[in-house]
N, C-alpha and C. Protein backbone atom coordinates (compact mmCIF):
# COMPACT_ATOMS: atom_id res chain seq x y z
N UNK A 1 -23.82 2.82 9.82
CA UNK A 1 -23.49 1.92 8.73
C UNK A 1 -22.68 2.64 7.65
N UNK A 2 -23.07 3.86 7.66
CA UNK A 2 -22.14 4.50 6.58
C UNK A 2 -20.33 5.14 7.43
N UNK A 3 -20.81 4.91 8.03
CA UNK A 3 -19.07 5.31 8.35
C UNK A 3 -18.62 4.13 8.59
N UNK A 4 -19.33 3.24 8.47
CA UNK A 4 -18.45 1.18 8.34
C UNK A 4 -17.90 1.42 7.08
N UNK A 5 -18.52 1.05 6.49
CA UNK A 5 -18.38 1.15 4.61
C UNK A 5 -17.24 2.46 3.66
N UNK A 6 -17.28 4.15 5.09
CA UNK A 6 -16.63 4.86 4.38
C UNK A 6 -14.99 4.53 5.37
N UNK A 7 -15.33 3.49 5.77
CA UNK A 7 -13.65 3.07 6.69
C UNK A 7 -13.02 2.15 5.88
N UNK A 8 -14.52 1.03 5.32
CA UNK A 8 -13.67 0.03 4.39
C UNK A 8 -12.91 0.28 3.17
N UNK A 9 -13.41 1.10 2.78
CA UNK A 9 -13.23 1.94 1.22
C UNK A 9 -11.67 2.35 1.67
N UNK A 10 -11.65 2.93 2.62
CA UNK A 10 -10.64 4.24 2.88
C UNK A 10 -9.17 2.68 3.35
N UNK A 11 -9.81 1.33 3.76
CA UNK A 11 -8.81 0.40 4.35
C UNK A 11 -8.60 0.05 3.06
N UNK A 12 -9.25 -0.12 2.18
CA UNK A 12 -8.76 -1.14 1.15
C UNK A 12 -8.11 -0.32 0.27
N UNK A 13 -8.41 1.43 0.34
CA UNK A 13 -7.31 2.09 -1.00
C UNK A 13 -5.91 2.37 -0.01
N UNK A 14 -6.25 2.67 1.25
CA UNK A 14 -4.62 2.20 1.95
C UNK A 14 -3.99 0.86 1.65
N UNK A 15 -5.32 -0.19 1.99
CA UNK A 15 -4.13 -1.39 1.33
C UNK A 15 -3.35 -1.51 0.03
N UNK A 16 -4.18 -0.55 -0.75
CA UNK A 16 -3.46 -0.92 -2.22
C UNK A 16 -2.48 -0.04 -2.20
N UNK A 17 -1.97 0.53 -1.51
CA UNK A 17 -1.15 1.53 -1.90
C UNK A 17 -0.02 1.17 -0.82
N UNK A 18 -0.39 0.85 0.28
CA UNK A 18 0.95 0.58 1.56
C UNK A 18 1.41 -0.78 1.22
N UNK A 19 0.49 -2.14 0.66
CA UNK A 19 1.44 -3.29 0.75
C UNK A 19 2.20 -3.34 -0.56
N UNK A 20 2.29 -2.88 -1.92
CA UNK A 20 3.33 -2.84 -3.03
C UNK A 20 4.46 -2.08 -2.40
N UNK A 21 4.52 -0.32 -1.91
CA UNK A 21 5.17 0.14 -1.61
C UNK A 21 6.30 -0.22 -0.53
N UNK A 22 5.76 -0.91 0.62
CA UNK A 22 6.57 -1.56 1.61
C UNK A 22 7.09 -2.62 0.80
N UNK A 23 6.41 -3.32 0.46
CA UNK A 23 7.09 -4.20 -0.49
C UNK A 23 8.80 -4.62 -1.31
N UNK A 24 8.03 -3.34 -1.81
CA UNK A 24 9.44 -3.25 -2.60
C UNK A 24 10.70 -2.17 -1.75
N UNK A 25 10.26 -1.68 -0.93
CA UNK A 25 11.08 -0.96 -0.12
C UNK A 25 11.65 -2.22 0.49
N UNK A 26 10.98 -2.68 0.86
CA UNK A 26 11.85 -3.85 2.16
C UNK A 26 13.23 -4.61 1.04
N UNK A 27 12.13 -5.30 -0.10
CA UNK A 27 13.26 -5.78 -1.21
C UNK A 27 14.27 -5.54 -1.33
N UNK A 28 14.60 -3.79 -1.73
CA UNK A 28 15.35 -3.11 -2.18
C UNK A 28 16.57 -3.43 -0.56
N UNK A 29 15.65 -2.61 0.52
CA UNK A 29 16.82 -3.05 1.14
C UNK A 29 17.35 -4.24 2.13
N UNK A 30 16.48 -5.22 1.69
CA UNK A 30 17.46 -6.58 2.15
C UNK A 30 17.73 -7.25 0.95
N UNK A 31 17.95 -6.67 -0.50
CA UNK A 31 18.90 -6.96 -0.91
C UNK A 31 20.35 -6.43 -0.81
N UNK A 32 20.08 -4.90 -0.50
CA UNK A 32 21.51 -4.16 -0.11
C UNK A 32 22.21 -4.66 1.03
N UNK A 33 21.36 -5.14 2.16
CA UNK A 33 22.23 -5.91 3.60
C UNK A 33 22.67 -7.09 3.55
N UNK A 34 21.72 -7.89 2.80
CA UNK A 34 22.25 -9.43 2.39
C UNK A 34 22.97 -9.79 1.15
N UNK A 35 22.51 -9.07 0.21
CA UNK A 35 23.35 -9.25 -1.20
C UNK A 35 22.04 -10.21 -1.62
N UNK A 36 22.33 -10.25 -2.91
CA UNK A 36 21.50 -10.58 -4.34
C UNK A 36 21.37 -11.78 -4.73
N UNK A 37 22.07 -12.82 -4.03
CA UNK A 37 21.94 -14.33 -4.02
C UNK A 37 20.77 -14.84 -4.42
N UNK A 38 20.54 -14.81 -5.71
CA UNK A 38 19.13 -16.07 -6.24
C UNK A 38 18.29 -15.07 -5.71
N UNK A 39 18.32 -13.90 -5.41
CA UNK A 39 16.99 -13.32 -4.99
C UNK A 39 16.65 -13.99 -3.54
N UNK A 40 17.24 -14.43 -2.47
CA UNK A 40 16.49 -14.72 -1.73
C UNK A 40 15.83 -13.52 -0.75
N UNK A 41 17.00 -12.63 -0.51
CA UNK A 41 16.87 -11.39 0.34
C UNK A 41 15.29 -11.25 -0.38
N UNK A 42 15.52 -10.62 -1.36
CA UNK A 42 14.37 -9.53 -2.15
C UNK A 42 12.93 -10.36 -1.81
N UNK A 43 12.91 -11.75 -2.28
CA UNK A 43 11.81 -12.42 -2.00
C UNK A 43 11.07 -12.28 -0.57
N UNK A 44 12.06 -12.43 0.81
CA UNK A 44 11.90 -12.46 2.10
C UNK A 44 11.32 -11.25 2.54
N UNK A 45 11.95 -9.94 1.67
CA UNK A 45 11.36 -8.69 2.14
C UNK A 45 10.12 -8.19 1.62
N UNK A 46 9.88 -8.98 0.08
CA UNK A 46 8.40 -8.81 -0.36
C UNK A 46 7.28 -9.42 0.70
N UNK A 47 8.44 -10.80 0.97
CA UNK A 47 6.69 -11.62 2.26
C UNK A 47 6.69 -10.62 3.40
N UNK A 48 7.52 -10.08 3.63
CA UNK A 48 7.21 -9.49 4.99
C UNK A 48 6.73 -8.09 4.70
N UNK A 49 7.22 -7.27 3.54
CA UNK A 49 6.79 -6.22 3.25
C UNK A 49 5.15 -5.99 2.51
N UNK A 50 4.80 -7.19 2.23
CA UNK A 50 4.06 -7.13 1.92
C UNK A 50 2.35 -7.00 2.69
N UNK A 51 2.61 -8.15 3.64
CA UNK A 51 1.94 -8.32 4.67
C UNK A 51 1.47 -7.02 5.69
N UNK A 52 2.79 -6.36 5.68
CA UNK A 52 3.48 -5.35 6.44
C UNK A 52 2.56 -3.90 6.41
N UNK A 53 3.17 -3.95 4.97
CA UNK A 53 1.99 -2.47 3.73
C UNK A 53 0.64 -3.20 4.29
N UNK A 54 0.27 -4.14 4.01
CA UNK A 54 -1.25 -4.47 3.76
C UNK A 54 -1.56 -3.64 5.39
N UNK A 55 -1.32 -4.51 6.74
CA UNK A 55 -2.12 -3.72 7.89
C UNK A 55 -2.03 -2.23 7.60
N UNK A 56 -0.79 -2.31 7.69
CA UNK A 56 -0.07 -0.89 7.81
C UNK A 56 -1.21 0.12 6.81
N UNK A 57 -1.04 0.17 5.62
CA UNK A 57 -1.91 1.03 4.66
C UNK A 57 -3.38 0.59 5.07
N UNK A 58 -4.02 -0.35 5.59
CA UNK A 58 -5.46 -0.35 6.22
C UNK A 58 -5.62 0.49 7.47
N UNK A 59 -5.02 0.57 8.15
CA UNK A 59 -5.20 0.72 9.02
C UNK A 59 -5.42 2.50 8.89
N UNK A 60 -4.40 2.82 8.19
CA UNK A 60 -3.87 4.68 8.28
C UNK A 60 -4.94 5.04 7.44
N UNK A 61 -5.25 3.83 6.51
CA UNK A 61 -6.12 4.35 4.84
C UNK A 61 -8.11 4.71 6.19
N UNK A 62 -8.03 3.50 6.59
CA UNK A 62 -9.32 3.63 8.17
C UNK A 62 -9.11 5.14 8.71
N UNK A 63 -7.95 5.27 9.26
CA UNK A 63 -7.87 6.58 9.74
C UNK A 63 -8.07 7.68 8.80
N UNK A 64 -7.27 7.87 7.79
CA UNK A 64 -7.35 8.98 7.36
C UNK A 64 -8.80 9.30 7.00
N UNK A 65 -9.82 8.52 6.42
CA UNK A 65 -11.18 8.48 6.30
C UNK A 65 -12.19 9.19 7.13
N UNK A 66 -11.95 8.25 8.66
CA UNK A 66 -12.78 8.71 9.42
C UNK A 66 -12.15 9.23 10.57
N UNK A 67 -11.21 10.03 10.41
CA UNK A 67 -10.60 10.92 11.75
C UNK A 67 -11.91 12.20 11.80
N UNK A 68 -11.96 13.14 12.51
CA UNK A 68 -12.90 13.81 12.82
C UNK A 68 -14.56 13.71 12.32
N UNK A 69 -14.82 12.65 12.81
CA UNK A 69 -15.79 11.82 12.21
C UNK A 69 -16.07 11.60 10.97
N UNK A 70 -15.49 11.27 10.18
CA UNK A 70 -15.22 11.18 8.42
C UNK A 70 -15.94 12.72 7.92
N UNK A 71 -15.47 13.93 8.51
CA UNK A 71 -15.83 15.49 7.83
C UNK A 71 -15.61 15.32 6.56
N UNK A 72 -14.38 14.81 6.55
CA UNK A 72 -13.37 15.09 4.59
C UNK A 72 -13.64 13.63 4.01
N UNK A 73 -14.30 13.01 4.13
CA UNK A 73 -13.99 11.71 3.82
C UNK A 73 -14.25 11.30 2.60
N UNK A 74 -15.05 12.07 1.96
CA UNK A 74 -15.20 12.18 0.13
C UNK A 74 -13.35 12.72 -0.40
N UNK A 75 -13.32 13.25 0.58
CA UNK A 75 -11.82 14.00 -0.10
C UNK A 75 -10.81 12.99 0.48
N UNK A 76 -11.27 12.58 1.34
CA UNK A 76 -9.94 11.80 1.78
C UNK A 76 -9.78 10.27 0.78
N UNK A 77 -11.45 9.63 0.44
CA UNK A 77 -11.38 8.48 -0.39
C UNK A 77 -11.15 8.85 -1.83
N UNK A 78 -10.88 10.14 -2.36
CA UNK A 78 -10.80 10.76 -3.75
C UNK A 78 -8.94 10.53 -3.95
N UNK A 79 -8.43 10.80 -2.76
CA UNK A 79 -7.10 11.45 -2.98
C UNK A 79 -6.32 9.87 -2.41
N UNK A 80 -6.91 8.76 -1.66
CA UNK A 80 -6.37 7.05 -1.38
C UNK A 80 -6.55 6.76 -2.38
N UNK A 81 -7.80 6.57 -3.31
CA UNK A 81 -8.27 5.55 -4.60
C UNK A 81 -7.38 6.37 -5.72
N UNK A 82 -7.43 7.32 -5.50
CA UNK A 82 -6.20 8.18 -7.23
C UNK A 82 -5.19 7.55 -7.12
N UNK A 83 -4.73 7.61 -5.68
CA UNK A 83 -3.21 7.57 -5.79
C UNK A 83 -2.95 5.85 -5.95
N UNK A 84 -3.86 5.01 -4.94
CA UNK A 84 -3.98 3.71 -5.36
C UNK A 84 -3.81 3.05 -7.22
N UNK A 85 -4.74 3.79 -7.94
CA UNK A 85 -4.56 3.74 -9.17
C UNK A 85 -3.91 3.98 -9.86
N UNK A 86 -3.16 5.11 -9.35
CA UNK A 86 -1.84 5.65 -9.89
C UNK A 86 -0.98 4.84 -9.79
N UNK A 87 -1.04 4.41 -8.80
CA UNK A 87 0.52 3.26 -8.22
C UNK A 87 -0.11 2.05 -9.17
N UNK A 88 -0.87 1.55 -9.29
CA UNK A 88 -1.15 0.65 -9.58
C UNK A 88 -0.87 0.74 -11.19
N UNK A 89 -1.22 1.56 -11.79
CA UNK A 89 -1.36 2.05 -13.54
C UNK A 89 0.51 2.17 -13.51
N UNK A 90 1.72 2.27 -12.55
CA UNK A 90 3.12 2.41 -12.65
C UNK A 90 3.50 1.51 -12.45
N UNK A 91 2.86 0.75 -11.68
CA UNK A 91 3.53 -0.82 -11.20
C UNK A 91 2.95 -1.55 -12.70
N UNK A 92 2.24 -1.38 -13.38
CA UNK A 92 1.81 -2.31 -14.53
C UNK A 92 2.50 -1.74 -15.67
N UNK A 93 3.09 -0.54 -15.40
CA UNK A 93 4.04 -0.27 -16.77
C UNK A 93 5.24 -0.31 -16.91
N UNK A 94 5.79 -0.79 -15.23
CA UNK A 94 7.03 -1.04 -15.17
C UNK A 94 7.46 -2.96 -14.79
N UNK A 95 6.10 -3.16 -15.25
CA UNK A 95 6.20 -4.53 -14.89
C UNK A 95 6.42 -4.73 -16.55
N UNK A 96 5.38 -4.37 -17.20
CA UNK A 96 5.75 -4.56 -18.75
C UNK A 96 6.60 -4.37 -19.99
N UNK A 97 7.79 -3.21 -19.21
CA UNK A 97 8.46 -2.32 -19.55
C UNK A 97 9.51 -3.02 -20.12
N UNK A 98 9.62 -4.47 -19.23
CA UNK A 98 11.55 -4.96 -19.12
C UNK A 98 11.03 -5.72 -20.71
């Protein structure tokens, strides 16, 4: 039961951190391939980038946790949830910024 719980921890600070990042990566570049029209590119690459980050960062955030039977896994959920917060504490100051 405890290596359920130290997988979920470890999926959900990958999610917070892989679906913004893909996110706006995808944005960035299907606005450069399609061009800037009303934003549609940027919008299309958030739905898909978004979705995208979410498995994507669960899945690796699961792994990185409990690869050699969660040995590091205090260290591994110390160094997903920082950086999660981190991203998260930049995305809210650059949201407020404009």
């Amino acid at each position: 039961m405890r290596k359920f719980f130290l997988g979920l921890l470890g999926a959900i600070g990958g999610a917070a951190i892989g679906a913004p990042l893909l996110a706006m990566g995808l944005a960035v570049l299907f606005s450069e391939i399609y061009g800037t029209f009303e934003g549609a590119a940027a919008m299309a690459g958030v739905s898909l980038g978004g979705v995208g980050g979410l498995v994507l960062g669960a899945g690796l955030g699961a792994w990185l946790v409990l690869r050699k039977g969660g040995a590091n896994a205090a260290v591994a959920l110390a160094v997903l949830w920082g950086t999660a917060l981190l991203a998260i504490l930049v995305f809210t100051l650059l949201a407020f910024s404009y």
